[in-house]
C-alpha atoms as a PDB file:
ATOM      1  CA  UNK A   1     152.126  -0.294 -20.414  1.00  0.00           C
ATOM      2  CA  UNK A   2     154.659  -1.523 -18.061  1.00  0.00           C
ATOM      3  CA  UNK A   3     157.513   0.468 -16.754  1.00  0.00           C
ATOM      4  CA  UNK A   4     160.298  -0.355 -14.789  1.00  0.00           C
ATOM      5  CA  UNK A   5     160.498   1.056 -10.696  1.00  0.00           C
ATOM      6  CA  UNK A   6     163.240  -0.391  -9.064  1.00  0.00           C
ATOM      7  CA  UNK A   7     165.640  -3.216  -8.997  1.00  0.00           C
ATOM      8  CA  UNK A   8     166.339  -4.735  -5.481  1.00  0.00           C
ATOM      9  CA  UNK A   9     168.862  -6.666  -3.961  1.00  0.00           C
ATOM     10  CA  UNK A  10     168.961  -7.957  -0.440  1.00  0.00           C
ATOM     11  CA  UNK A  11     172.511  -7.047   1.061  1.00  0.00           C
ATOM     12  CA  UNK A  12     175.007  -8.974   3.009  1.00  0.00           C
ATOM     13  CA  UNK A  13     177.108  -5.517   4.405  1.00  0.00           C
ATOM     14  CA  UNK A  14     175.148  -2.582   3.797  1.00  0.00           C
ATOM     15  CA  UNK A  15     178.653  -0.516   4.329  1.00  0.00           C
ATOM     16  CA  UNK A  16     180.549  -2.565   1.456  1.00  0.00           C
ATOM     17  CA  UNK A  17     177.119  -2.472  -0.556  1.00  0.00           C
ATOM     18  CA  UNK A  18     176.774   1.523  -0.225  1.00  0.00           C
ATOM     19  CA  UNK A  19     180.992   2.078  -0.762  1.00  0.00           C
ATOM     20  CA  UNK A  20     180.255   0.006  -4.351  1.00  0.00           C
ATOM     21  CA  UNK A  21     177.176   1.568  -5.698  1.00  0.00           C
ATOM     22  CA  UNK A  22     177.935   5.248  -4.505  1.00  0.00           C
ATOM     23  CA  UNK A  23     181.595   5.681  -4.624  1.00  0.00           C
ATOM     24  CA  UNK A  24     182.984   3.098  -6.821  1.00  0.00           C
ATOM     25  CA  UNK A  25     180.135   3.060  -8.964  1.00  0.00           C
ATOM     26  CA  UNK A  26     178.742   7.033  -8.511  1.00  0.00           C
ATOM     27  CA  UNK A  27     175.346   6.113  -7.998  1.00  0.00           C
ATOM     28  CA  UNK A  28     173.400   8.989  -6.625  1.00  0.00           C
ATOM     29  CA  UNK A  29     171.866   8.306  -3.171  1.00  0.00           C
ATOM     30  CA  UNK A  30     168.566   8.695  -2.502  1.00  0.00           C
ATOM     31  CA  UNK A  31     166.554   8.106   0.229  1.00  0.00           C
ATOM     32  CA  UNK A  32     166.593   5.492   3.389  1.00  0.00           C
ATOM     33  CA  UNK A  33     163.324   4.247   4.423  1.00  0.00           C
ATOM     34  CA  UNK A  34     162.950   2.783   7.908  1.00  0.00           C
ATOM     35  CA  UNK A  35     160.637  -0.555   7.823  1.00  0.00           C
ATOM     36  CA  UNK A  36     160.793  -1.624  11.358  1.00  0.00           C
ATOM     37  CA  UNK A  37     162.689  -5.136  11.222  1.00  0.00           C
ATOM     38  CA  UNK A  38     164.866  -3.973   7.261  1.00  0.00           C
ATOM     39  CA  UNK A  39     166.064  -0.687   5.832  1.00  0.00           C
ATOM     40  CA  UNK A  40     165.214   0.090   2.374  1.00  0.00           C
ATOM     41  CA  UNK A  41     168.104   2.254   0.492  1.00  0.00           C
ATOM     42  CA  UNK A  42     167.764   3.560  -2.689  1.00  0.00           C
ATOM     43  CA  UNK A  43     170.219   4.885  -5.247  1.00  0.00           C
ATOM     44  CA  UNK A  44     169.440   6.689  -8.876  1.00  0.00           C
ATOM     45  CA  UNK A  45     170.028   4.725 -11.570  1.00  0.00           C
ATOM     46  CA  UNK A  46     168.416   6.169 -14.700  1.00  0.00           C
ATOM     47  CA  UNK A  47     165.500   8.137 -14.775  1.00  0.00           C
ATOM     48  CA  UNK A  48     162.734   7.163 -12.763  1.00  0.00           C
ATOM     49  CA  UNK A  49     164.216   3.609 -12.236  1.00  0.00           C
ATOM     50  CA  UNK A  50     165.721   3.125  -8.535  1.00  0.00           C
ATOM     51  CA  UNK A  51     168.518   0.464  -7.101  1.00  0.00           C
ATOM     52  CA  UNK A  52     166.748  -0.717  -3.960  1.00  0.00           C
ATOM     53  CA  UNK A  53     169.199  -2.100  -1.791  1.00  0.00           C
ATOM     54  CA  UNK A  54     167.795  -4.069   1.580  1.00  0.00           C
ATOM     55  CA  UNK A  55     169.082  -4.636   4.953  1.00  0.00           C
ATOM     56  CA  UNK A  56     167.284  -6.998   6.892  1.00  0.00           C
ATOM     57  CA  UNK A  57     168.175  -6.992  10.605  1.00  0.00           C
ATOM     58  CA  UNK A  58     167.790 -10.818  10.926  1.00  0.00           C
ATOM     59  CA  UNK A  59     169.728 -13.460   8.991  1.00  0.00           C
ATOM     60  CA  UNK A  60     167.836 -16.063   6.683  1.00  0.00           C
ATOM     61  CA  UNK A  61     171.374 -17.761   5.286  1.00  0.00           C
ATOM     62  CA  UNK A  62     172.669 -17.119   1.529  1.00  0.00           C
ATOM     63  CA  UNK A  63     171.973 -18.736  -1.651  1.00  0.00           C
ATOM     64  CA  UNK A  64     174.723 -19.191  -4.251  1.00  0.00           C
ATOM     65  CA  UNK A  65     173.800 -20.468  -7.819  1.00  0.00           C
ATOM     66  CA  UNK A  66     175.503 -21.483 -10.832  1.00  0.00           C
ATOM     67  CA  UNK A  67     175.355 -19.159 -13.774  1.00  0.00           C
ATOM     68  CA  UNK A  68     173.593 -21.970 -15.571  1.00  0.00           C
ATOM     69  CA  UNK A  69     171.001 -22.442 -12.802  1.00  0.00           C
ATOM     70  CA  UNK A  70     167.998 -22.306 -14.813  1.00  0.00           C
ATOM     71  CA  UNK A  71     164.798 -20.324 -13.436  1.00  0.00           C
ATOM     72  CA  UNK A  72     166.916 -17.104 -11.888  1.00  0.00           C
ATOM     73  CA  UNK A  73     167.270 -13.970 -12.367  1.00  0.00           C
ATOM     74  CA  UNK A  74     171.525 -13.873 -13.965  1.00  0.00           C
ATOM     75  CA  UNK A  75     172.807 -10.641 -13.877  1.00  0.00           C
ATOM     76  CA  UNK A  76     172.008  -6.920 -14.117  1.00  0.00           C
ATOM     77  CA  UNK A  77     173.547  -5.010 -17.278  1.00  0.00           C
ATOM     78  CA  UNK A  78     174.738  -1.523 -16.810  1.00  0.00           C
ATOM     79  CA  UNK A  79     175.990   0.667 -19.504  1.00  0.00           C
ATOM     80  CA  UNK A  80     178.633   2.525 -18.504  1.00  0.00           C
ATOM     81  CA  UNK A  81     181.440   5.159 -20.264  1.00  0.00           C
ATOM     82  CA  UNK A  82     184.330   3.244 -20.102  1.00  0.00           C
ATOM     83  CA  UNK A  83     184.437  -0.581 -19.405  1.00  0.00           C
ATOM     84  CA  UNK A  84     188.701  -0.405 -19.058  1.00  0.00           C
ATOM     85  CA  UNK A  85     188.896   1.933 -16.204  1.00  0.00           C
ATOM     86  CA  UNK A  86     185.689   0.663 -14.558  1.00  0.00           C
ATOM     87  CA  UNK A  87     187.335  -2.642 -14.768  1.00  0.00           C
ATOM     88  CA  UNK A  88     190.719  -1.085 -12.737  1.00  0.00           C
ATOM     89  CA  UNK A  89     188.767   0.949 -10.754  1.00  0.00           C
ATOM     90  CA  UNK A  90     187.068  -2.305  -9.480  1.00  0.00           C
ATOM     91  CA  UNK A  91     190.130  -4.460  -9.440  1.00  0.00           C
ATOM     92  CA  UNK A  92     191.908  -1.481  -7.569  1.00  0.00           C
ATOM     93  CA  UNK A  93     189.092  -1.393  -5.090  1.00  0.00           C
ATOM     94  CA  UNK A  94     189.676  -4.954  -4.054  1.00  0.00           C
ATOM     95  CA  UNK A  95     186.153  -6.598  -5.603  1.00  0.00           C
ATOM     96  CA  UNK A  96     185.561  -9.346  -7.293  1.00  0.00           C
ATOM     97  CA  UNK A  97     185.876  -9.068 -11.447  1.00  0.00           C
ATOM     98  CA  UNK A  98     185.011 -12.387 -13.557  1.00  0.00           C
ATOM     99  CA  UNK A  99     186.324 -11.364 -16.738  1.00  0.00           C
ATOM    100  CA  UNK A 100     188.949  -8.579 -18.347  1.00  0.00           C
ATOM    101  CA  UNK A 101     187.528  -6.558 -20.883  1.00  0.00           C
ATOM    102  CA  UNK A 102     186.256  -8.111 -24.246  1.00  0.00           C
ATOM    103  CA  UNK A 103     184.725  -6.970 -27.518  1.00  0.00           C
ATOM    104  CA  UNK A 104     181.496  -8.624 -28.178  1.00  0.00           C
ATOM    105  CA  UNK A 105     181.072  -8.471 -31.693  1.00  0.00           C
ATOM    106  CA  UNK A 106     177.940 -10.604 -32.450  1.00  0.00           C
ATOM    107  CA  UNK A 107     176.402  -7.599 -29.775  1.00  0.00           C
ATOM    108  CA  UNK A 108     178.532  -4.771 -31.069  1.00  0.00           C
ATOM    109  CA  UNK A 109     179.619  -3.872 -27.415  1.00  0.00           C
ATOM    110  CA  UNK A 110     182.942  -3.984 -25.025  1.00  0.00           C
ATOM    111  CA  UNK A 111     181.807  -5.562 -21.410  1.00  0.00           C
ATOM    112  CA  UNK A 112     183.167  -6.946 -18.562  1.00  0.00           C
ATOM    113  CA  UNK A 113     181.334  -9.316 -15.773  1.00  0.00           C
ATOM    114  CA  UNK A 114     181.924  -8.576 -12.202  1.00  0.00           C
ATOM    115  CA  UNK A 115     180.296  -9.026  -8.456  1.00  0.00           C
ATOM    116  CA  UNK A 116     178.913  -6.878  -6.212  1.00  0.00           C
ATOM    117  CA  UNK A 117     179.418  -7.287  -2.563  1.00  0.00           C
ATOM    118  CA  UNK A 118     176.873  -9.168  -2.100  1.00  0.00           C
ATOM    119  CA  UNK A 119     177.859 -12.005  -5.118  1.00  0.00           C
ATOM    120  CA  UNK A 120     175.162  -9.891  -7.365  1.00  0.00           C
ATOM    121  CA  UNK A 121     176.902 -10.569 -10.601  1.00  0.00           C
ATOM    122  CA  UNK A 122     176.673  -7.304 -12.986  1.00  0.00           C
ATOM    123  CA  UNK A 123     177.885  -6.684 -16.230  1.00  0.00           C
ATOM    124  CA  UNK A 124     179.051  -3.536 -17.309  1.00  0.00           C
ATOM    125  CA  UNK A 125     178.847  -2.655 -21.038  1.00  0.00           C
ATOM    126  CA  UNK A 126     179.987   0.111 -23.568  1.00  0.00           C
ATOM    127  CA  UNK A 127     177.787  -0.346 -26.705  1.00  0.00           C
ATOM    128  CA  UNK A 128     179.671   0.862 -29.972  1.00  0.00           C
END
């Protein structure tokens, strides 16, 4: 049986990236783990499963896909308790939201799509 750990993302600006899952967001923070030449931050995100967020201290450039690029990983979905005022909380907070709040019938939820700070794109759902 397999059983998901964590969920990483490699960070642009740790301080944006921590302000988004923790106080925009309300992640729980967990522990920082020192690995010599990255930092390894964790946040709570359901159970046993863990946000890994990682700040390497050298660069190695960025890499910016289409959301049709076949062969990636597209997007995290989070369920959340109220798409509408996540939405303006995350317009209000100055980051980047793709789309205003829709009803997805065929999926019989309410979502929105948006970015993290690091051009992780998320989308946030309400399932009815």
């Amino acid at each position: 049986m397999l059983k998901p750990d964590h969920i990483t993302i490699n960070v642009k600006d740790m301080k944006k990236s921590e302000e988004f899952y923790g106080d925009i967001l309300g992640l729980k923070k967990l522990d920082i783990v020192d690995m010599g030449d990255h930092r390894l931050h964790y946040f709570e995100l359901s159970g046993d499963l863990m946000l890994e967020l990682i700040e390497y201290d050298e660069d190695h450039g960025e890499l910016h896909p289409d959301v049709k690029t076949r062969g990636i990983l597209r997007h995290l979905a989070l369920q959340c308790e109220d798409v509408d005022s996540l939405y303006e909380k995350l317009k209000n907070g100055g980051f980047t939201v793709l789309t205003e709040p829709e009803d997805i019938e065929k999926l019989k939820f309410r979502n929105i799509l948006a970015e993290d700070p690091n051009g992780v794109e998320l989308e946030f759902i309400k399932r009815q």
